[in-house]
PDB file of N, CA and C in Angstrom:
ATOM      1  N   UNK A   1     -88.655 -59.853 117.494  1.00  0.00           N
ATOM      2  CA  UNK A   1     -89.781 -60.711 117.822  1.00  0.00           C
ATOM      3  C   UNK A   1     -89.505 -62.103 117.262  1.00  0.00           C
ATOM      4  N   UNK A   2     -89.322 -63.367 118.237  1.00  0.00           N
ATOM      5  CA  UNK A   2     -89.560 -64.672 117.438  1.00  0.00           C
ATOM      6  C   UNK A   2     -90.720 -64.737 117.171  1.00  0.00           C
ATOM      7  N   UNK A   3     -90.400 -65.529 116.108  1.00  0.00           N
ATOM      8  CA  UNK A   3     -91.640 -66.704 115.359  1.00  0.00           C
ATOM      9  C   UNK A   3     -91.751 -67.391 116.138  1.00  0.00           C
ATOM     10  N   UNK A   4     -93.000 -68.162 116.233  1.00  0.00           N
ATOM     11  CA  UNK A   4     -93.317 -69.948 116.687  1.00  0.00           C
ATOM     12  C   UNK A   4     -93.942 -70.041 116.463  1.00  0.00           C
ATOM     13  N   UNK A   5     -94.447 -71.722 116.372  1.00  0.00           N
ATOM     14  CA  UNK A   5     -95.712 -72.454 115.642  1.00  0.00           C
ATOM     15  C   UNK A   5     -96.058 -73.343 116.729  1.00  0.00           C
ATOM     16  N   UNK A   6     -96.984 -73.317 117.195  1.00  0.00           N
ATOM     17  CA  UNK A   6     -97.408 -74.360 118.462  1.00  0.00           C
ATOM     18  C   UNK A   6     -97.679 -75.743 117.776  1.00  0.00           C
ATOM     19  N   UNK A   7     -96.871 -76.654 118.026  1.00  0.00           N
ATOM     20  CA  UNK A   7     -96.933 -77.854 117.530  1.00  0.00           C
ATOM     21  C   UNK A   7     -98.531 -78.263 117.552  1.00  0.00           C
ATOM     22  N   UNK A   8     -98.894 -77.726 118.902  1.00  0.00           N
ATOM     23  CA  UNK A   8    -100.606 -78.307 118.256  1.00  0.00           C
ATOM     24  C   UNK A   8    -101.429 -78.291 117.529  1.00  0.00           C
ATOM     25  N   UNK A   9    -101.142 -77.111 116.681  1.00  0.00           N
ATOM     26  CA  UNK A   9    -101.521 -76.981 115.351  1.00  0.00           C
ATOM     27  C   UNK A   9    -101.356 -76.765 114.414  1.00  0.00           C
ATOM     28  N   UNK A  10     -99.850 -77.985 114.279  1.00  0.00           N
ATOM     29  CA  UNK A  10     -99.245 -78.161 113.119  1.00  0.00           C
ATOM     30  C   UNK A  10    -100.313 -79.185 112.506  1.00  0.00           C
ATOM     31  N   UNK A  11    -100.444 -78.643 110.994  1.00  0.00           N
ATOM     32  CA  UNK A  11    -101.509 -79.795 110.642  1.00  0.00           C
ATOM     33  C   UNK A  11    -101.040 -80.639 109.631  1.00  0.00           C
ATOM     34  N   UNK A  12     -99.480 -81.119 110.030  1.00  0.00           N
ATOM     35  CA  UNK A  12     -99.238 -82.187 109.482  1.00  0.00           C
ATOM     36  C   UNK A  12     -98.712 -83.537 110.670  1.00  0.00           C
ATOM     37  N   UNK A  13     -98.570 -84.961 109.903  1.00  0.00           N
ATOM     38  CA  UNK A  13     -97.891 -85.741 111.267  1.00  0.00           C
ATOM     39  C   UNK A  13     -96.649 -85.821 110.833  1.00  0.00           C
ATOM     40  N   UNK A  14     -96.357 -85.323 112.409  1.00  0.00           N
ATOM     41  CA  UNK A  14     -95.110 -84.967 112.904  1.00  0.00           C
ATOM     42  C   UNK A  14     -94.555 -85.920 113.319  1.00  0.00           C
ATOM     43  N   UNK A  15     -94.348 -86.901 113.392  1.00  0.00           N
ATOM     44  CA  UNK A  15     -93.384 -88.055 113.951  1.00  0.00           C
ATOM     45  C   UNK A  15     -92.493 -88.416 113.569  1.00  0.00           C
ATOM     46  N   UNK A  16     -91.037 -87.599 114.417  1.00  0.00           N
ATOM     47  CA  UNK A  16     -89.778 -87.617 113.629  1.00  0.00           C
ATOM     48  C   UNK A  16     -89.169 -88.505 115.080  1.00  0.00           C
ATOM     49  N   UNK A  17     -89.500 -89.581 115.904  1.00  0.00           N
ATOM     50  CA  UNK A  17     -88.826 -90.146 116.698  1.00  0.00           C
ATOM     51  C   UNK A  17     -87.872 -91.250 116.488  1.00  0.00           C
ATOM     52  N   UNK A  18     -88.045 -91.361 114.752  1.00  0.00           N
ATOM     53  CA  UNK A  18     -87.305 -92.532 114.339  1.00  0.00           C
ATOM     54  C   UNK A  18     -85.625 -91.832 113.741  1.00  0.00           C
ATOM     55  N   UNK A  19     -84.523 -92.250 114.268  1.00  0.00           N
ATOM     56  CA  UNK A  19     -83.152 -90.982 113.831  1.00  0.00           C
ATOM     57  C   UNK A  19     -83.181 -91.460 112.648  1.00  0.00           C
ATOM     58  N   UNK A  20     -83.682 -92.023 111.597  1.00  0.00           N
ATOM     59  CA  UNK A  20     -83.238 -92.299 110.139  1.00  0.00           C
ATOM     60  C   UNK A  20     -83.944 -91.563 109.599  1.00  0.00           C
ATOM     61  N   UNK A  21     -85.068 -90.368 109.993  1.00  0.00           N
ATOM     62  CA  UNK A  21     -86.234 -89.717 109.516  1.00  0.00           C
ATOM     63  C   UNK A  21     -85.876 -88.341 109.081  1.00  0.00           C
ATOM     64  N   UNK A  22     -85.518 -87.994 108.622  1.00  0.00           N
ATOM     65  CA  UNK A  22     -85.248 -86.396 108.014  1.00  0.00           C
ATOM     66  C   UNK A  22     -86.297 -85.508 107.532  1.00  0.00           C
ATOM     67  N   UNK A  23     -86.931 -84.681 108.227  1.00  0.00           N
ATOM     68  CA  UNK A  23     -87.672 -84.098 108.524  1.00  0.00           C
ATOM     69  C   UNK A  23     -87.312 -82.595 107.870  1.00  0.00           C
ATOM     70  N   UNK A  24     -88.143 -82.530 106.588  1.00  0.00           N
ATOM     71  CA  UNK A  24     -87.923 -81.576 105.477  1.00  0.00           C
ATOM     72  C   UNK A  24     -88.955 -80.678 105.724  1.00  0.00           C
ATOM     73  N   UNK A  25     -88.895 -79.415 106.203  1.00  0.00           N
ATOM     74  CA  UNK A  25     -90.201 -78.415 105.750  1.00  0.00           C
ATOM     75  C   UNK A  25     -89.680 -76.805 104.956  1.00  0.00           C
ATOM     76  N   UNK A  26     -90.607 -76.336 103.588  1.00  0.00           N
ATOM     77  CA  UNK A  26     -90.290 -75.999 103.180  1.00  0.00           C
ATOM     78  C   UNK A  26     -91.364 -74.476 103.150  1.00  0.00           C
ATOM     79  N   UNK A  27     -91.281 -73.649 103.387  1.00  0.00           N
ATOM     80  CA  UNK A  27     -91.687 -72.573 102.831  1.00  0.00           C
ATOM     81  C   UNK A  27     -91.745 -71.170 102.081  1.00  0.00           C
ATOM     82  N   UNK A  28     -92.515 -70.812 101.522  1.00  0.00           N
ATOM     83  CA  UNK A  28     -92.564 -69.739 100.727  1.00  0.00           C
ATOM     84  C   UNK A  28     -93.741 -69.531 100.564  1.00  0.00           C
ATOM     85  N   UNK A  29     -93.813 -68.767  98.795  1.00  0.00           N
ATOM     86  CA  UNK A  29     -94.843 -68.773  98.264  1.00  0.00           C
ATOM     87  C   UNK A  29     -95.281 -69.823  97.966  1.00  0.00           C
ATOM     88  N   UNK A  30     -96.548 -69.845  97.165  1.00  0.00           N
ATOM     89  CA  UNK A  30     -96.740 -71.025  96.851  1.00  0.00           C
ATOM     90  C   UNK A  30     -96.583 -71.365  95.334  1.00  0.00           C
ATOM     91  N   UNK A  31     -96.001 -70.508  94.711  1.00  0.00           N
ATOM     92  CA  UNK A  31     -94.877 -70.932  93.884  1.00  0.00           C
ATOM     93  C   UNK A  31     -93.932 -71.224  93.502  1.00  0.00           C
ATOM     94  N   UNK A  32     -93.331 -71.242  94.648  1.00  0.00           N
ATOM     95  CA  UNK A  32     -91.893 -71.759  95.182  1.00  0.00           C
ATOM     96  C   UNK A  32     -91.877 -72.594  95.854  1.00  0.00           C
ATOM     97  N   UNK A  33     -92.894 -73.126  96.604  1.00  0.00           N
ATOM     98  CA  UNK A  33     -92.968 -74.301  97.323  1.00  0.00           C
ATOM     99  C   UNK A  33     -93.329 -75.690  96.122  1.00  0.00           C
ATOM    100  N   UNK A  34     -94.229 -75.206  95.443  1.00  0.00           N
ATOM    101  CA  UNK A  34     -94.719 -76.202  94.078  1.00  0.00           C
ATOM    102  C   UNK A  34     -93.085 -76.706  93.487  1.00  0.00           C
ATOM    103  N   UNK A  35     -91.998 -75.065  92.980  1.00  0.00           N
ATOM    104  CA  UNK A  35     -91.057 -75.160  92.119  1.00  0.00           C
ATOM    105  C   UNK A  35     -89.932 -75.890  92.911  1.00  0.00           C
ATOM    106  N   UNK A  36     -90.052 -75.854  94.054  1.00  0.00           N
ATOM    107  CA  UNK A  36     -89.044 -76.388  94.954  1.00  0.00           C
ATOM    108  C   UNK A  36     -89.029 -78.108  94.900  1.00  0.00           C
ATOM    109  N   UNK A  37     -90.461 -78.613  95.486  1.00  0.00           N
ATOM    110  CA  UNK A  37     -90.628 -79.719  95.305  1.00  0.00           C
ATOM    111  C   UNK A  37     -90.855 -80.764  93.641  1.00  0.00           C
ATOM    112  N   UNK A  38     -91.226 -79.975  93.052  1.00  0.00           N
ATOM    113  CA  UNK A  38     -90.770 -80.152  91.337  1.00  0.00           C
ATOM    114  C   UNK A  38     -89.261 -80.439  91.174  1.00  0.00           C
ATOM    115  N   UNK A  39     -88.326 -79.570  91.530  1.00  0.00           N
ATOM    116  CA  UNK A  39     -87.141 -79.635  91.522  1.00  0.00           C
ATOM    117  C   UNK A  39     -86.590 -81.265  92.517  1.00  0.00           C
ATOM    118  N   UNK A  40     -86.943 -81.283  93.507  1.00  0.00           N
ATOM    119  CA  UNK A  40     -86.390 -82.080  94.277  1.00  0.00           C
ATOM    120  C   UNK A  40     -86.949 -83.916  93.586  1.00  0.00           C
ATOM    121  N   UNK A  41     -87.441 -83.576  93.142  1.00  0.00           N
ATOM    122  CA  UNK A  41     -88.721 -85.065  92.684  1.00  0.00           C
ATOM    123  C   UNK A  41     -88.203 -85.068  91.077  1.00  0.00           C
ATOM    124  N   UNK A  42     -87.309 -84.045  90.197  1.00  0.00           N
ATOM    125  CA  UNK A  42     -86.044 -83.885  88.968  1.00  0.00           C
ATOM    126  C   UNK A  42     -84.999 -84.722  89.464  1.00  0.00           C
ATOM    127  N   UNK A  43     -84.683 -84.176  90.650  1.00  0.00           N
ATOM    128  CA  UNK A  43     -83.379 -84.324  90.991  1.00  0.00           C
ATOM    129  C   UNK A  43     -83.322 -86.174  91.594  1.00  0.00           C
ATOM    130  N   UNK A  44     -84.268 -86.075  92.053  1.00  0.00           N
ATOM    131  CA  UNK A  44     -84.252 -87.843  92.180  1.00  0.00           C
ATOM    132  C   UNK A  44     -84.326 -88.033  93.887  1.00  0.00           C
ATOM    133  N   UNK A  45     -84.735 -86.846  94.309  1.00  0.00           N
ATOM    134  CA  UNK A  45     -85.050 -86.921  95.943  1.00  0.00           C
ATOM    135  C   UNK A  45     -85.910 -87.324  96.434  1.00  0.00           C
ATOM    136  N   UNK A  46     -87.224 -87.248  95.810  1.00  0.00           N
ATOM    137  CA  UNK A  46     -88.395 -87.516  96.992  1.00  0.00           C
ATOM    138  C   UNK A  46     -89.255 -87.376  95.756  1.00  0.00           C
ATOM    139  N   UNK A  47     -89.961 -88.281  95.456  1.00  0.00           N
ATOM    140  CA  UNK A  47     -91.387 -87.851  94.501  1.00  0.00           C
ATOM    141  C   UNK A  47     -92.958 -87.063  94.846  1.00  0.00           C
ATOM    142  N   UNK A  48     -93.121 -86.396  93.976  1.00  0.00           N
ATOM    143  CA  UNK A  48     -93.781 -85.320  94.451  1.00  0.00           C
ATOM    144  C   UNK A  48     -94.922 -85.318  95.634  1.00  0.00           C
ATOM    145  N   UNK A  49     -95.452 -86.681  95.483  1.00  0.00           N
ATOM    146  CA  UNK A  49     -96.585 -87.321  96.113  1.00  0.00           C
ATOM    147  C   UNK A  49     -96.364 -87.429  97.378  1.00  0.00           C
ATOM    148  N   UNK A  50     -95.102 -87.434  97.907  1.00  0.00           N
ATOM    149  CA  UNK A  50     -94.536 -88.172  99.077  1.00  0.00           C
ATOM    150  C   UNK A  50     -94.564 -86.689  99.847  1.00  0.00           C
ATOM    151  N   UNK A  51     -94.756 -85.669  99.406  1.00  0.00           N
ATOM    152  CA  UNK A  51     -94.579 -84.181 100.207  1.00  0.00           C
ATOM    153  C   UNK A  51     -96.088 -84.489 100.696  1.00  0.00           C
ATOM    154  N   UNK A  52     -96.657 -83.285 101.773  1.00  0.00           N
ATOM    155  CA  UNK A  52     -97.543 -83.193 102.612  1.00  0.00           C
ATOM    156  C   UNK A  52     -98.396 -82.272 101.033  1.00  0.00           C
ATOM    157  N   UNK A  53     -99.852 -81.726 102.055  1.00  0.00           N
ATOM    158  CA  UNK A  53    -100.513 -80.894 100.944  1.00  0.00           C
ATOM    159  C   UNK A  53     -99.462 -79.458 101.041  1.00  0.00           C
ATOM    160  N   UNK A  54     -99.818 -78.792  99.845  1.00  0.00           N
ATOM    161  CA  UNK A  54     -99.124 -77.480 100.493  1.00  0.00           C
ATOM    162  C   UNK A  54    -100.302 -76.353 100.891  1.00  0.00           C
ATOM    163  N   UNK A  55    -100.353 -75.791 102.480  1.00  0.00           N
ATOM    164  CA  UNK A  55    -101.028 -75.124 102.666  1.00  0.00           C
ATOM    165  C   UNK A  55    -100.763 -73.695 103.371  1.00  0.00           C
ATOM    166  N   UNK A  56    -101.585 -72.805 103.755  1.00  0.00           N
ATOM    167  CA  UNK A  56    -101.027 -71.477 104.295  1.00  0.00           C
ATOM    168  C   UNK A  56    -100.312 -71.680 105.675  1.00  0.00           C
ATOM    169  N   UNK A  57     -99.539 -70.816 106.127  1.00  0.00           N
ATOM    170  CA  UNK A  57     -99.025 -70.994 107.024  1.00  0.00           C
ATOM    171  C   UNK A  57     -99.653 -69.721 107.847  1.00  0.00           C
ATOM    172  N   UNK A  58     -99.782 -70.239 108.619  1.00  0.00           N
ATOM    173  CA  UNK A  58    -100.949 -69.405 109.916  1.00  0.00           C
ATOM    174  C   UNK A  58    -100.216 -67.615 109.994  1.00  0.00           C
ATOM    175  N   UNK A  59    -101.331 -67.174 109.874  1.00  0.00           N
ATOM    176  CA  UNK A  59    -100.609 -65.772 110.216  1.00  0.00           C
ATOM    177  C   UNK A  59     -99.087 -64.676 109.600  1.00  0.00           C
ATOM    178  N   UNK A  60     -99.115 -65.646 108.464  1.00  0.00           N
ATOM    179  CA  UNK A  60     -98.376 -64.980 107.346  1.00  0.00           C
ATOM    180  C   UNK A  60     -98.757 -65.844 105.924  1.00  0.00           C
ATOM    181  N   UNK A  61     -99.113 -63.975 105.640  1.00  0.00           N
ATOM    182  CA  UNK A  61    -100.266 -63.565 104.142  1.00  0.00           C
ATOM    183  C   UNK A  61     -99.037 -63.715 103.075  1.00  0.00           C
ATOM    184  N   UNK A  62     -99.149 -64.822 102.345  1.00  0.00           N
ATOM    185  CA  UNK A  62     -98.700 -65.030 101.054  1.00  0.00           C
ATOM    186  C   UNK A  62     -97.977 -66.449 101.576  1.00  0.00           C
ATOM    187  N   UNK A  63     -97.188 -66.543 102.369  1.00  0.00           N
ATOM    188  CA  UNK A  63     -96.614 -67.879 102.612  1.00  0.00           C
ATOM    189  C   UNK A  63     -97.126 -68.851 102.605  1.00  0.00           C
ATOM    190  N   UNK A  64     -96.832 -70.082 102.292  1.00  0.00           N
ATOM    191  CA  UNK A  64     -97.241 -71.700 102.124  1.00  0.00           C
ATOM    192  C   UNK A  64     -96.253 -72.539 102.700  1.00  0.00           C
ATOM    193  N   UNK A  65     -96.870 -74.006 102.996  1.00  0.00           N
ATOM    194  CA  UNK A  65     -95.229 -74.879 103.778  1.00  0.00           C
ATOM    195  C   UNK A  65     -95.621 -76.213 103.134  1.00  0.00           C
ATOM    196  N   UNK A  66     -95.191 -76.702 103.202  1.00  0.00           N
ATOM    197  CA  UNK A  66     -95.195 -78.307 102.621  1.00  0.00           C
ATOM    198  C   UNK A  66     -94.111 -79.287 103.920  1.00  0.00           C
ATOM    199  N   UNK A  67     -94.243 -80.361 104.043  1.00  0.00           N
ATOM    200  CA  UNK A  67     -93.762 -80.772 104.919  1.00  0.00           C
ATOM    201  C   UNK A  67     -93.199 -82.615 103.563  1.00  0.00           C
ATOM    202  N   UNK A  68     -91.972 -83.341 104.516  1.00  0.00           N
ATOM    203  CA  UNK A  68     -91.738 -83.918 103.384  1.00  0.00           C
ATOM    204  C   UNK A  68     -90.785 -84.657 104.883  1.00  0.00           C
ATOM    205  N   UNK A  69     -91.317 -86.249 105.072  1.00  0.00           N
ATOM    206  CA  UNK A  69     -90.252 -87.079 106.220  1.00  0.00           C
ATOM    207  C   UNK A  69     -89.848 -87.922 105.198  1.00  0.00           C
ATOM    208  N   UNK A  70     -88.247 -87.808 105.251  1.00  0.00           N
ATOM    209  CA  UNK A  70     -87.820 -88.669 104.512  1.00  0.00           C
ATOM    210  C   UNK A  70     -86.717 -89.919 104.929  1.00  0.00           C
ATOM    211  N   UNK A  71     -86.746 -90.945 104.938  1.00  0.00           N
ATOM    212  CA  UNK A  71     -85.634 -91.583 105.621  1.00  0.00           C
ATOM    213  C   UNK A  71     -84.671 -92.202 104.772  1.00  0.00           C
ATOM    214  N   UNK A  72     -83.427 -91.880 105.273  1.00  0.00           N
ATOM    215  CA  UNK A  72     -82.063 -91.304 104.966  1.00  0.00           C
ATOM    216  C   UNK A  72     -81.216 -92.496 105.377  1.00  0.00           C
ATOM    217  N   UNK A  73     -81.545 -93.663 106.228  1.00  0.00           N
ATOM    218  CA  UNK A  73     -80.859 -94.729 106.302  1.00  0.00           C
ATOM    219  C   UNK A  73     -79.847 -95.664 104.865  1.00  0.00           C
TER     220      UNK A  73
END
């Protein structure tokens, strides 16, 4: 069985039409999504603020996603 997520109700903005935009989404728990982006905002990637909220991901119980556009130019 695939997965899919109907872009229409992705409830973050999605506007990756620019090619310098790197388009990060991350999921798990939501303790791993927190430890992930903690890590990345250590490491000197992206500060924490700059990630989306982290929220459930539709139709799977325990998972969370965070979303994170970053440009890479």
């Amino acid at each position: 069985m695939e997965a899919k997520l109907a872009m229409t109700s992705f409830p973050f903005e999605f506007d990756n039409s620019d090619p310098r935009i790197l388009t990060i989404l991350v999921i798990g728990t939501e303790e791993k999504v927190r430890g992930y982006i903690q890590w990345q905002h250590q490491k000197g990637f992206a500060e924490v603020g700059a990630w989306s909220e982290i929220i459930p991901v539709p139709n799977c119980p325990g998972k969370y996603m965070s979303l994170l556009n970053k440009n890479i130019s």
